[in-house]
Protein backbone atom coordinates (compact mmCIF):
# COMPACT_ATOMS: atom_id res chain seq x y z
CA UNK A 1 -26.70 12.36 -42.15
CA UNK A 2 -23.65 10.06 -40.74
CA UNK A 3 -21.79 10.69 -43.91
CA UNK A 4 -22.16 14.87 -43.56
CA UNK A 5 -21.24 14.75 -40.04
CA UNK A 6 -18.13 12.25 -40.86
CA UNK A 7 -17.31 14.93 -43.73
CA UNK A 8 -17.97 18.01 -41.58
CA UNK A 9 -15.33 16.27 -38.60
CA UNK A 10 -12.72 15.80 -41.48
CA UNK A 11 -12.83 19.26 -42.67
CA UNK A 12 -12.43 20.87 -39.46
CA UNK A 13 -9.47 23.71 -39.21
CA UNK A 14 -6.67 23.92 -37.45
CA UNK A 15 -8.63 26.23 -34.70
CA UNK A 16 -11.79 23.77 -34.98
CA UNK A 17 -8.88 21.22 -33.94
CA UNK A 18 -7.29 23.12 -31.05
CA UNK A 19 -11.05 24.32 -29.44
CA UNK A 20 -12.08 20.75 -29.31
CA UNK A 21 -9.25 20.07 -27.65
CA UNK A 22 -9.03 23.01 -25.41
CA UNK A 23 -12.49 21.60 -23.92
CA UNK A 24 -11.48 17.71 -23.40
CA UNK A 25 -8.65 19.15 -21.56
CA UNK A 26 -11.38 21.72 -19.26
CA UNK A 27 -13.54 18.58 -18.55
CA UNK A 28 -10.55 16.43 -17.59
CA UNK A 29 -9.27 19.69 -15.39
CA UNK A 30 -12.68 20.13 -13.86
CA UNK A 31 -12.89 15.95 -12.88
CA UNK A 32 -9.55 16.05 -11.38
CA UNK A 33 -10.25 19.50 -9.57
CA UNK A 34 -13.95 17.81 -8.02
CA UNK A 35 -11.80 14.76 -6.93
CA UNK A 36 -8.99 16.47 -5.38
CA UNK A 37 -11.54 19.11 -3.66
CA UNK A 38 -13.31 15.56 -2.43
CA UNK A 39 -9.73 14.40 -1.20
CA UNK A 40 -9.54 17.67 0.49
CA UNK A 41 -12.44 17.23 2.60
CA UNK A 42 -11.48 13.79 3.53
CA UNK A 43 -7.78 14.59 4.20
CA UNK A 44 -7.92 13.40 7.42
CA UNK A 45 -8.91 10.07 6.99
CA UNK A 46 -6.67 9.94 3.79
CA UNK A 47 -3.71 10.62 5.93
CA UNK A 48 -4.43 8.63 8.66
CA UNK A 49 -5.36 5.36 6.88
CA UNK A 50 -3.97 5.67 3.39
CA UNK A 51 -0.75 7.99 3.41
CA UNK A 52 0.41 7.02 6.53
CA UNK A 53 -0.79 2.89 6.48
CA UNK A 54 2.22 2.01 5.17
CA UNK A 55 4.25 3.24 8.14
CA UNK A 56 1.85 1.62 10.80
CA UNK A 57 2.62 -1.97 11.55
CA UNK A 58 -1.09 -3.13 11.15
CA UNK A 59 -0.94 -2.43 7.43
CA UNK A 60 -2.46 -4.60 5.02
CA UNK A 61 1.17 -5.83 3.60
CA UNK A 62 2.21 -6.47 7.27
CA UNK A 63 -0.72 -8.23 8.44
CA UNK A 64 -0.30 -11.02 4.93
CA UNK A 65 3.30 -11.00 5.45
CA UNK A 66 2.52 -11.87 9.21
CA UNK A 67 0.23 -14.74 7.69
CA UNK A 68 2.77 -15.51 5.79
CA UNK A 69 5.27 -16.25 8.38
CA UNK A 70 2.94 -18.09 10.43
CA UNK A 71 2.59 -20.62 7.46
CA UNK A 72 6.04 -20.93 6.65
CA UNK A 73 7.02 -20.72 11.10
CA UNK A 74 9.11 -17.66 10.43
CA UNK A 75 8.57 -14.80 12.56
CA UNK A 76 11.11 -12.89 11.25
CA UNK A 77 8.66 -12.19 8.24
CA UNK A 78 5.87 -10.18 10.86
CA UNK A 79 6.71 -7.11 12.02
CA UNK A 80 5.90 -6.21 15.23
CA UNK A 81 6.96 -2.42 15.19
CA UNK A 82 8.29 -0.16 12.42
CA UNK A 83 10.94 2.66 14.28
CA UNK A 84 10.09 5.76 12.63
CA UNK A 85 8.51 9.24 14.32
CA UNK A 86 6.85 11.80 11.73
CA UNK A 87 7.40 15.33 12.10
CA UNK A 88 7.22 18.41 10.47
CA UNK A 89 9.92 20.99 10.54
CA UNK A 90 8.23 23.83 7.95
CA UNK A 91 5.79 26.24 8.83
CA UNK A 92 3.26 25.84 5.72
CA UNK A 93 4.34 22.13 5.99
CA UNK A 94 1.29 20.55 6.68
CA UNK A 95 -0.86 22.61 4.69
CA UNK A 96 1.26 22.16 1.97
CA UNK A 97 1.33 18.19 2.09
CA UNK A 98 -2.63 18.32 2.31
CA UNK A 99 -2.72 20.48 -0.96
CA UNK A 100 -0.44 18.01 -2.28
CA UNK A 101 -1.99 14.77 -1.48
CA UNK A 102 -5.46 15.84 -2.66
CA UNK A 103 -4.06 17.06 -6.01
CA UNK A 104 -2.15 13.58 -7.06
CA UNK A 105 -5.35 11.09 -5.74
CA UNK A 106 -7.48 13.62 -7.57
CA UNK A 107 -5.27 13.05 -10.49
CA UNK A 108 -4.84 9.13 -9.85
CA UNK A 109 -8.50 8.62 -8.92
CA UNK A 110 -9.80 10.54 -12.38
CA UNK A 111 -6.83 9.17 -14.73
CA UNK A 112 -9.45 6.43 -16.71
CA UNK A 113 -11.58 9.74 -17.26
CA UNK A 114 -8.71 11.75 -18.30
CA UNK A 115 -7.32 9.10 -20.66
CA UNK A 116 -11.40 8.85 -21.67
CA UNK A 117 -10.73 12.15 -22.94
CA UNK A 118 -7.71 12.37 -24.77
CA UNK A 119 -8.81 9.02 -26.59
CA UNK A 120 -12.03 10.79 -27.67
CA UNK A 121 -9.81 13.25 -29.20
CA UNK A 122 -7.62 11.07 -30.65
CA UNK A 123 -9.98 8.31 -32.01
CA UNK A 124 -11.77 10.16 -34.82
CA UNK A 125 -8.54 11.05 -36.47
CA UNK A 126 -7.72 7.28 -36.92
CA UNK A 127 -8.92 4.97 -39.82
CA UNK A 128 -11.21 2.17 -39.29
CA UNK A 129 -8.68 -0.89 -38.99
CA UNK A 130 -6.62 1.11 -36.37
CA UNK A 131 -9.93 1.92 -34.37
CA UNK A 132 -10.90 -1.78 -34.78
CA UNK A 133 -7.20 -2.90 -33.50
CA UNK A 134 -7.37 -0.78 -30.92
CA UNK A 135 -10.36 -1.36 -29.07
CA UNK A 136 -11.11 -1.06 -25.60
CA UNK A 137 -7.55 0.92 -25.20
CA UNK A 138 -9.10 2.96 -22.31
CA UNK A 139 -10.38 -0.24 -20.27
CA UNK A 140 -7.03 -1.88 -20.83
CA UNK A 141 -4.54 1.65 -20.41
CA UNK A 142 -6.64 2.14 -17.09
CA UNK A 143 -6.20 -0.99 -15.55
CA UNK A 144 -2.80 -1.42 -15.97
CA UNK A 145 -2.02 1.97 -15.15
CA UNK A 146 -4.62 1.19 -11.49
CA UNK A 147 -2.91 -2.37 -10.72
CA UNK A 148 0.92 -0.49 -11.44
CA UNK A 149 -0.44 2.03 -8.54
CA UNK A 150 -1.99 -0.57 -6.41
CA UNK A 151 1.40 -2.31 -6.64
CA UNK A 152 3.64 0.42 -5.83
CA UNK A 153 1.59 1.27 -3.35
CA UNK A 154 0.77 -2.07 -1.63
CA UNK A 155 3.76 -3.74 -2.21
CA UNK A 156 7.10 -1.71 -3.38
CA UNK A 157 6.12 1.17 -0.58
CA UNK A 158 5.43 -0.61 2.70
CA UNK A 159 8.71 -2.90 2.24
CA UNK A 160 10.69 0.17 1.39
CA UNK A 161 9.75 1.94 4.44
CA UNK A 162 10.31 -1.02 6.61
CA UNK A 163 13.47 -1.38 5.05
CA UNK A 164 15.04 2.25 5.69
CA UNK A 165 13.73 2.72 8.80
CA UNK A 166 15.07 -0.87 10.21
CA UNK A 167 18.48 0.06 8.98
CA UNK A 168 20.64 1.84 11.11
CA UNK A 169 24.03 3.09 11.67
CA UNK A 170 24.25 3.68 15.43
CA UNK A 171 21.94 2.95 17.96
CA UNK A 172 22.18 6.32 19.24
CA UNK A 173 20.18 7.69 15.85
CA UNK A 174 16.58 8.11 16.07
CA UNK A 175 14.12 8.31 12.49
CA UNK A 176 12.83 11.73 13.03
CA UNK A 177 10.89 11.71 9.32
CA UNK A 178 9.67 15.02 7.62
CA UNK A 179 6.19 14.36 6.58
CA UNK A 180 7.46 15.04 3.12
CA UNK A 181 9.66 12.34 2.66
CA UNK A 182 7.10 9.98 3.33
CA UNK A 183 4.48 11.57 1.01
CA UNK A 184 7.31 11.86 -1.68
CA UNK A 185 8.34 8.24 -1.63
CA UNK A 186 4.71 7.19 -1.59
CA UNK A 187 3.87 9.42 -4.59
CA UNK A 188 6.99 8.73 -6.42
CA UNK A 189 6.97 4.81 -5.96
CA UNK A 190 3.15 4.77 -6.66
CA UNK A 191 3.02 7.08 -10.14
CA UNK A 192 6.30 5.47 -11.11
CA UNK A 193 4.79 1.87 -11.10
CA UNK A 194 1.54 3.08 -13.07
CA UNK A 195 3.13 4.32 -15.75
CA UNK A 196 5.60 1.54 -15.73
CA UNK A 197 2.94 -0.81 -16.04
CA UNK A 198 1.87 0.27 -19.68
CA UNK A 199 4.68 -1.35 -20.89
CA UNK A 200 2.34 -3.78 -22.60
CA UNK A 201 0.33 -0.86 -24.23
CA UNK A 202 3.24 0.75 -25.84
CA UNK A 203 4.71 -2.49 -27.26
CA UNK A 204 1.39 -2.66 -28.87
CA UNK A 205 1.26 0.88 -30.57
CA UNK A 206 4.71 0.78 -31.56
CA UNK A 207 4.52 -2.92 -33.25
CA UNK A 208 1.28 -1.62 -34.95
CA UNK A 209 3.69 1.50 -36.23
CA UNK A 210 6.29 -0.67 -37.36
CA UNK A 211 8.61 0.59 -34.76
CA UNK A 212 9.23 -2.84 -32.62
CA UNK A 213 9.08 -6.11 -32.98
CA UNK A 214 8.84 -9.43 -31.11
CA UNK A 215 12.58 -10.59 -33.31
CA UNK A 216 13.73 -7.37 -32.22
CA UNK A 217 12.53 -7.02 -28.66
CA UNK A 218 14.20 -10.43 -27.99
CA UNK A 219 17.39 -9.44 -29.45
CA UNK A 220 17.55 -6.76 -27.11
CA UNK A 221 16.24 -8.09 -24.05
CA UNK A 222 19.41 -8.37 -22.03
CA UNK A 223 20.06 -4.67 -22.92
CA UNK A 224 16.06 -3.90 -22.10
CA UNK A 225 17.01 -6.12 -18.53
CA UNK A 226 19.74 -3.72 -17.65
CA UNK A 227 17.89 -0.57 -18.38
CA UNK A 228 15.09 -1.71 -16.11
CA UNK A 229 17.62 -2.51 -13.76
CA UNK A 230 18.99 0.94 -13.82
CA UNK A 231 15.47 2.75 -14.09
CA UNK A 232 14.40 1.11 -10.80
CA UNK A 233 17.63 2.16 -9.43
CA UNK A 234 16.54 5.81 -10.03
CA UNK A 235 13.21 5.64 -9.19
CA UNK A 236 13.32 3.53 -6.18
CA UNK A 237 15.05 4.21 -2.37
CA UNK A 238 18.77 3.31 -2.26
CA UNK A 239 18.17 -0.31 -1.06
CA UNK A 240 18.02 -3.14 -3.07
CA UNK A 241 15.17 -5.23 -2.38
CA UNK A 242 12.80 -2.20 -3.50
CA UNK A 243 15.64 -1.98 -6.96
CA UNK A 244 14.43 -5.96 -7.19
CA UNK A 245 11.18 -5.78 -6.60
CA UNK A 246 10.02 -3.17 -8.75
CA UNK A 247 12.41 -4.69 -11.33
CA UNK A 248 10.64 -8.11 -11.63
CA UNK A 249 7.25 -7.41 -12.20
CA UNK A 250 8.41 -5.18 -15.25
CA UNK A 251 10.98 -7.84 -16.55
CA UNK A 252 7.42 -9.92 -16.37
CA UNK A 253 5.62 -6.94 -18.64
CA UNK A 254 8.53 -6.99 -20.97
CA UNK A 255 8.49 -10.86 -21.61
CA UNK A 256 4.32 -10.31 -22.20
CA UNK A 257 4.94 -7.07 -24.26
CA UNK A 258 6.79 -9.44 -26.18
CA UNK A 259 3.79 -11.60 -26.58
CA UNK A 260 1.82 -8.68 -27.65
CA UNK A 261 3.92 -7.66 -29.91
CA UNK A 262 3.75 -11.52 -31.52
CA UNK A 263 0.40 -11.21 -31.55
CA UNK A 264 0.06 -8.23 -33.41
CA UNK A 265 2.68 -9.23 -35.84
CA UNK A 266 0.39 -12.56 -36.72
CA UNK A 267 -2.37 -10.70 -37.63
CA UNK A 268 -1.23 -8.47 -39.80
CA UNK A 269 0.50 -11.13 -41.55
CA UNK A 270 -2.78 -12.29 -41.67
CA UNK A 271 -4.18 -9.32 -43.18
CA UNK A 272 -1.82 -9.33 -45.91
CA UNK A 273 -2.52 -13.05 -46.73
């Protein structure tokens, strides 16, 4: 019975292909919509405690780097106040930001489903060593892709925003902030971190294809150093604590992609012993 079902999935058409597909992508669609409608409800505690945290000086960040500076007798590490006034200067604005918001923690909250999906798409067109080799892919994709958010999020974010708004030209300039520059940054910083984090993952897939390698990834390193260097650049505000501290953590990924990719290497050599 396993054997006709195995025969009737590889014999599937082209259309057979594309309707499965077309419904893994509806149920992923309808999990983010239910989470983002959720988000919706709650929007006002979202904004209040997670969109705006980071510019509030009783953050989580601020509070450990406070405990941090008691420990080390530095004040300057606490904050006491961060100078910025939020405002919005468009008419939809608001309603706009709230739509917004809901969609992208709908999307970031439902991403292990999502990825749940695709991979039960994927999985049955690959052969029984790859499925083997890559085992628990969803468990491991999420939680990098969660921790990369968390990071941006709890760490790249706050210090950013206490950076820019301490810094200042002229006394006589107030930080009169458009709602969406905060939400943009905190999006932007957050998703870019997530997906940064699956650095790991792809070093994996591509070693397994025969398209990297642990030689080659170390031959390259100081050119893979610079384009990180470069990509947090883009990604990150103009200041360049945020450039280094989104930089090291993925200079840390790249030295244990290279692990990963050592690993994999072994055991196919292993395989073909």
């Amino acid at each position: 019975m396993a054997l006709d079902q195995l025969d009737d999935k590889s014999e599937m058409g082209f259309l057979d292909h594309l309707e499965e597909l077309r419904w893994h992508l509806v149920r992923s669609v309808i999990a983010i919509a239910v989470l983002m409608i959720t988000a919706y409800i709650f929007q006002g505690y979202i904004w209040d405690v997670v969109i705006l945290g980071p510019t509030k000086s009783d953050f989580w960040t601020y509070q450990k780097l406070c405990e941090l500076a008691e420990m080390l007798r530095s004040p300057a590490l606490c904050l006491d106040e961060i100078p910025i006034s939020l405002q919005n200067r468009e008419i939809t604005g608001q309603f706009v930001m709230s739509i917004t918001s809901s969609a992208v923690i709908g999307l970031i909250v439902a991403f292990p489903y999502v990825f749940w999906e695709i991979w039960r798409f994927v999985k049955p067109g690959l052969r029984s060593s790859e499925k083997n080799a890559s085992r628990g892919a969803v468990l491991v994709v999420s939680f990098l892709f969660l921790t990369g958010v968390a990071f941006g999020y709890f760490i790249i974010t706050p210090l950013s925003i206490n950076f820019l708004a301490n810094y200042t030209l002229s006394d006589s300039i107030q930080n009169l902030i458009d709602i969406k520059s905060i939400l943009n940054m905190l999006i932007m910083l957050s998703l870019a971190c997530g997906f940064m984090f699956q650095l790991p993952v792809i070093s994996y897939f591509m070693t397994k294809a025969g398209l990297a390698s642990p030689a080659l990834m170390k031959r390259y390193r100081k050119h893979a150093f610079v384009a990180i260097l470069v990509i947090s650049a883009i990604i990150t505000p103009p200041d360049v604590m945020s450039q280094i501290l989104i930089a090291i953590p993925i200079i840390g990924l790249y030295e244990v992609s290279i692990l990963v990719s050592r690993g994999v290497e072994k055991s196919n050599e292993k395989k073909k012993a």
